[in-house]
Protein backbone atom coordinates (compact mmCIF):
# COMPACT_ATOMS: atom_id res chain seq x y z
CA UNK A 1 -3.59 -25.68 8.04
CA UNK A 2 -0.11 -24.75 6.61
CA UNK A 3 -0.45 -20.98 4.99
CA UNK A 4 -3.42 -20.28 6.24
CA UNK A 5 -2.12 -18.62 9.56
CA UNK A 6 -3.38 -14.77 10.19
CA UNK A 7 -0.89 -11.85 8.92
CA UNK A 8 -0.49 -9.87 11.83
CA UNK A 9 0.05 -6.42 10.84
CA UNK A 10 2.44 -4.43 13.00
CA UNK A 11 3.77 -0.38 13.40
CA UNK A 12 6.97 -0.25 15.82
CA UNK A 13 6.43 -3.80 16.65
CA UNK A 14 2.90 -3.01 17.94
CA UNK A 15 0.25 -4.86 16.53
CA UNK A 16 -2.34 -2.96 14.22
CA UNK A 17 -4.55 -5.18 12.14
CA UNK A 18 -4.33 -9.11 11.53
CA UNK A 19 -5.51 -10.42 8.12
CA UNK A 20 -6.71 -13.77 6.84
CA UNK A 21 -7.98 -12.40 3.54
CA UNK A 22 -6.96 -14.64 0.94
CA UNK A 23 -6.21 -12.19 -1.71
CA UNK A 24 -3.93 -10.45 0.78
CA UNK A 25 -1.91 -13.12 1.43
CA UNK A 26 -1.82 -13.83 -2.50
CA UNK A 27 -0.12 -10.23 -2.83
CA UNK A 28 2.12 -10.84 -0.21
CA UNK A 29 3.50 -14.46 -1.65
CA UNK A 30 3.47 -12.48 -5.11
CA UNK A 31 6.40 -10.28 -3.50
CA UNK A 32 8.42 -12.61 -1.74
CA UNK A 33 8.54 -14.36 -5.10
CA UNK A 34 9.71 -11.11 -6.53
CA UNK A 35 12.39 -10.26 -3.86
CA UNK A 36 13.15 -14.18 -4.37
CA UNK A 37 13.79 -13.49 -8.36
CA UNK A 38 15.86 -10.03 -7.59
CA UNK A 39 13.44 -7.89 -8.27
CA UNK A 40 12.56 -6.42 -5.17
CA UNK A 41 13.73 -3.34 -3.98
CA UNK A 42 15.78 -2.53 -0.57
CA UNK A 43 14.06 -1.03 2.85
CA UNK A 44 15.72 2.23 2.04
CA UNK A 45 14.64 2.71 -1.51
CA UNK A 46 11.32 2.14 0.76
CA UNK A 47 11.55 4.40 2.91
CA UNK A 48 13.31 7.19 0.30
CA UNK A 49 10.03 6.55 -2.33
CA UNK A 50 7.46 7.29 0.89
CA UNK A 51 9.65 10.52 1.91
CA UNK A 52 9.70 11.80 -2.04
CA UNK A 53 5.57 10.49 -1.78
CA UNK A 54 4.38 12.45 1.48
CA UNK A 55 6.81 15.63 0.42
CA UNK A 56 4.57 15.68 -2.40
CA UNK A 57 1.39 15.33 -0.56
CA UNK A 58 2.66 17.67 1.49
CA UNK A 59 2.73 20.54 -0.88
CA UNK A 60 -0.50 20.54 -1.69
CA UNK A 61 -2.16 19.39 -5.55
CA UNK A 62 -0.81 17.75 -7.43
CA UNK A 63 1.14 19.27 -10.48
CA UNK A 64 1.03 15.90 -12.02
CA UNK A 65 -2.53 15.89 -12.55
CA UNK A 66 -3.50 17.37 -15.83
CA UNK A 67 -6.88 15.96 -16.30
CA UNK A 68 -10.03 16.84 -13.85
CA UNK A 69 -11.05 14.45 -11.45
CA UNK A 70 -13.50 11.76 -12.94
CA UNK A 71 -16.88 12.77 -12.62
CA UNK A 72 -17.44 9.27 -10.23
CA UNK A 73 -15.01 10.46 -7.98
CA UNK A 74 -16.41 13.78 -7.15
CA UNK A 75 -19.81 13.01 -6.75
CA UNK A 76 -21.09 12.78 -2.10
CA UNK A 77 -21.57 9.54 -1.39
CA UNK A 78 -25.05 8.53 -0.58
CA UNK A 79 -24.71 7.53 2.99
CA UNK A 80 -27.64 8.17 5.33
């Protein structure tokens, strides 16, 4: 069946994952449609927002952060 093939999910050309989740391939389609319209952005401004995003991670907490952590979020999770 046409567009129903499995994503195959690849780092340095080696493959990682494959996915057949529909919803996945819904997000992907939504960006092609996107880059399609002009409104996607190049591989460098990729790769430039991911350097700026682990730099921050990288320093430690967040100064962005102003509120606490929600209480949902800091509770152990129940797993036995």
């Amino acid at each position: 069946m046409p567009g129903h093939e499995p994503v195959v999910l690849t780092i340095k050309g080696r493959p990682v994952a494959v996915s057949r989740h529909p919803a996945f391939r819904s997000i992907l389609e939504q960006s092609r449609e996107r880059c399609r319209a002009g409104q996607g952005i190049s591989t460098e401004e990729m790769r430039r927002r991911l350097k700026r995003r682990r730099a921050a991670a990288a320093a430690g907490p967040s100064s962005r952060r102003s509120a606490p952590r929600p209480a949902w979020r800091s509770r152990p999770s129940k797993r036995r």
